[in-house]
C-alpha atoms as a PDB file:
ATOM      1  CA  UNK A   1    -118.046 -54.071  47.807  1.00  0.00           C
ATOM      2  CA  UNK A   2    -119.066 -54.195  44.312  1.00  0.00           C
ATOM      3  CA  UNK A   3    -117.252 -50.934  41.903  1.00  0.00           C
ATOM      4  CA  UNK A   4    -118.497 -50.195  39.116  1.00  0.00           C
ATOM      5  CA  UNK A   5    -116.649 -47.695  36.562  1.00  0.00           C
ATOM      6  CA  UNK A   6    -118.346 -44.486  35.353  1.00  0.00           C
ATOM      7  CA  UNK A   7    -117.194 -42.084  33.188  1.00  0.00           C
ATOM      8  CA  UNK A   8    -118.341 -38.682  34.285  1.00  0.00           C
ATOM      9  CA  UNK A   9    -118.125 -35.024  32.781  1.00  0.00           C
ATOM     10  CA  UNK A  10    -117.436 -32.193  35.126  1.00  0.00           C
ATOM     11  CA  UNK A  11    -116.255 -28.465  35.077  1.00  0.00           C
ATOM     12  CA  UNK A  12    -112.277 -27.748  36.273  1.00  0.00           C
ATOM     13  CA  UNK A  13    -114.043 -26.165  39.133  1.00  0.00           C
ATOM     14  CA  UNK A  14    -115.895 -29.151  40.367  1.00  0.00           C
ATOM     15  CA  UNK A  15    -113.188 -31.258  39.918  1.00  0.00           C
ATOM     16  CA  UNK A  16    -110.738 -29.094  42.403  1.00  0.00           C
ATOM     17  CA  UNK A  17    -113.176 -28.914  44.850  1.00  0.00           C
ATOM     18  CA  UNK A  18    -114.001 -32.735  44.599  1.00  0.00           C
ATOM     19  CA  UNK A  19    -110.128 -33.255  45.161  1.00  0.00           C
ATOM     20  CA  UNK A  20    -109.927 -30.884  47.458  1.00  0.00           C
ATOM     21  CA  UNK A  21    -112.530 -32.169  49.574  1.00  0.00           C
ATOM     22  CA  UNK A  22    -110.934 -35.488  49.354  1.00  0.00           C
ATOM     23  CA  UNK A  23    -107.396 -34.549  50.213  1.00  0.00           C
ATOM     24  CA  UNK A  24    -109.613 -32.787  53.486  1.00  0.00           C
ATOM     25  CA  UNK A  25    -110.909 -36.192  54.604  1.00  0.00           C
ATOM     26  CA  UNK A  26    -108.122 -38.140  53.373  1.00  0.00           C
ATOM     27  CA  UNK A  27    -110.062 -40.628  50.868  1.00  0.00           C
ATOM     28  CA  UNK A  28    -110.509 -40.757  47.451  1.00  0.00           C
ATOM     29  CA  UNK A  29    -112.876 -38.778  45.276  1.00  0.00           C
ATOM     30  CA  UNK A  30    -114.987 -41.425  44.738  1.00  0.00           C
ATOM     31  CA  UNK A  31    -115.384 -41.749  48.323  1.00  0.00           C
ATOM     32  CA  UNK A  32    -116.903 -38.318  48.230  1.00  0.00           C
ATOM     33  CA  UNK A  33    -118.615 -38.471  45.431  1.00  0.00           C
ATOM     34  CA  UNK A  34    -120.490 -41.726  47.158  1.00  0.00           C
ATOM     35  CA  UNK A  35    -121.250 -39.603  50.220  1.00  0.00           C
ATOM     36  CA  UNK A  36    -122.519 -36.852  47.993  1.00  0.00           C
ATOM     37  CA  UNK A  37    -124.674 -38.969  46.524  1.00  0.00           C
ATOM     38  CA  UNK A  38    -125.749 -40.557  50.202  1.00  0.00           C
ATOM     39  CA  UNK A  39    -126.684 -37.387  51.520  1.00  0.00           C
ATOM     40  CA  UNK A  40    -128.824 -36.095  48.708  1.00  0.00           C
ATOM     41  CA  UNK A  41    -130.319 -39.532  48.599  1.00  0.00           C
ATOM     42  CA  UNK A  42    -131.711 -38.454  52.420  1.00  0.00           C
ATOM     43  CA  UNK A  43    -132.962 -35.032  51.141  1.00  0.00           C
ATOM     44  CA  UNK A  44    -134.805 -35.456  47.860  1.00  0.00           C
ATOM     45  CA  UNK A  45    -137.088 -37.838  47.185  1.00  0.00           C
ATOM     46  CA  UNK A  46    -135.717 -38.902  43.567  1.00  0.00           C
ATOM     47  CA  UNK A  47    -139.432 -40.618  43.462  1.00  0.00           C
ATOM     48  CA  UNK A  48    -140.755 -37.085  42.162  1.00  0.00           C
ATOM     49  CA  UNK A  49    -141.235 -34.256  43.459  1.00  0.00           C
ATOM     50  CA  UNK A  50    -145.193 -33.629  45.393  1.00  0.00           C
ATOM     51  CA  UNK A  51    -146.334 -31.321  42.065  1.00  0.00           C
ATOM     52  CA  UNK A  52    -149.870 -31.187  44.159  1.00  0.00           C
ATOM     53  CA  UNK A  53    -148.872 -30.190  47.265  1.00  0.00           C
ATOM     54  CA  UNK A  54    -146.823 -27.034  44.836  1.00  0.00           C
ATOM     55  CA  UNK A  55    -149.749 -26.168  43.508  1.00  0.00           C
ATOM     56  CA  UNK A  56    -151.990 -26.242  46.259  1.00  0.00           C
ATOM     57  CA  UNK A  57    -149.295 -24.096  48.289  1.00  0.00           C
ATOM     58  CA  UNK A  58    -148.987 -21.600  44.867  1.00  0.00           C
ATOM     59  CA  UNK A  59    -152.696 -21.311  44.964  1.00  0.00           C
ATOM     60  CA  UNK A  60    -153.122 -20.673  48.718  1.00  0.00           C
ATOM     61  CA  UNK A  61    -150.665 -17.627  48.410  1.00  0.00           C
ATOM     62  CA  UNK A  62    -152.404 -16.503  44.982  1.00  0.00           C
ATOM     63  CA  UNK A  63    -155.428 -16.348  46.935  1.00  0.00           C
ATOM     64  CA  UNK A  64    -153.869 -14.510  50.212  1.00  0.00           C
ATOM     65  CA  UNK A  65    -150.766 -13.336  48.849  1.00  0.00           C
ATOM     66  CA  UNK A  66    -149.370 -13.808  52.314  1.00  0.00           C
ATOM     67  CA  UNK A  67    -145.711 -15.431  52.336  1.00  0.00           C
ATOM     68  CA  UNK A  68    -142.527 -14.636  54.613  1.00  0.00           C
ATOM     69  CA  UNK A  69    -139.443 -13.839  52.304  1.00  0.00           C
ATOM     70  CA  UNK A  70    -136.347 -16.589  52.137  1.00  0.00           C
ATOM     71  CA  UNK A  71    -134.021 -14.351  53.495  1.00  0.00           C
ATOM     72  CA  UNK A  72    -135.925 -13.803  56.921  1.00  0.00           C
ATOM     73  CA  UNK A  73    -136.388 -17.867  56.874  1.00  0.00           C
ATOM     74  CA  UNK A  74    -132.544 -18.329  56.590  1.00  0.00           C
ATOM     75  CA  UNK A  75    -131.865 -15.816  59.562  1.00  0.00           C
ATOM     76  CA  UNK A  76    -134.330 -17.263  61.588  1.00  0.00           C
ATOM     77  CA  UNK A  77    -132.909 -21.027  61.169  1.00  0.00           C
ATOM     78  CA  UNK A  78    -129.507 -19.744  61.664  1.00  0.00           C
ATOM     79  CA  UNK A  79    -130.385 -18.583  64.681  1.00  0.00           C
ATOM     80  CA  UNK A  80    -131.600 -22.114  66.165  1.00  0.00           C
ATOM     81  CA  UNK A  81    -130.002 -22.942  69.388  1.00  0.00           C
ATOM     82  CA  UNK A  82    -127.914 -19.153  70.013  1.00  0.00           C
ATOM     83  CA  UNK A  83    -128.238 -17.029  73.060  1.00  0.00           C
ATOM     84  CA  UNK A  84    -130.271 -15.057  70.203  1.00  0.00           C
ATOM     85  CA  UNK A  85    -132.824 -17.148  69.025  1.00  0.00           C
ATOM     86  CA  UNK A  86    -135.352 -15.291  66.978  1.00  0.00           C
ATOM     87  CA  UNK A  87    -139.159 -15.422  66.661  1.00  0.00           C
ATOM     88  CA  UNK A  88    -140.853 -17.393  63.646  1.00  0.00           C
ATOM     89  CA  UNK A  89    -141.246 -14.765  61.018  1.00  0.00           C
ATOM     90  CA  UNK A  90    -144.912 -14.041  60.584  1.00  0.00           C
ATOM     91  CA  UNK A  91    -145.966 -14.140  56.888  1.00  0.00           C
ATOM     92  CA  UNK A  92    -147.419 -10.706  55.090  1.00  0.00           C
ATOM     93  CA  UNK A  93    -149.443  -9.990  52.222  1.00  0.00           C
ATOM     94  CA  UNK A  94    -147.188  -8.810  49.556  1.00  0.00           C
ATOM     95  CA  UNK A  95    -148.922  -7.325  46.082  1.00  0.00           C
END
């Protein structure tokens, strides 16, 4: 493996939970660090962001103003594979 030194700025906070997390999975921080960087890698696409598909999402609810709220999204998915598993949420018009 190739290393390469960086010199990086972070808040006390950060840094105790960085070494915390290491001491958790017994490796280094720049072991975590690397996976931290790994998984966001998988979850944004650092290629930009789709700014048309925004828009054209923003303009659809302008025009219907029909959306479900974030908070009935995050019980939903948290519900995934329970005994309890909810319903979609249905999106309403909100003025």
């Amino acid at each position: 493996m190739n290393v390469v030194r960086r010199t990086i700025d972070i808040d006390s906070e950060t840094d105790a939970r960085l070494r915390e997390m290491a001491k958790e999975r017994g490796q280094d921080v720049s072991a975590v660090l690397a996976e931290a960087v790994a998984l966001l890698d998988s979850v944004i696409d650092l290629s930009g962001p789709d700014l048309d598909e925004d828009r054209l999402r923003l303009a659809e609810f302008e025009r219907t103003r029909e959306a479900i709220p974030l908070h009935e999204i995050k019980t939903w998915v948290e519900s995934w594979g329970t005994s309890n598993e909810l319903p979609r949420p249905k999106a309403r018009r909100f003025e």
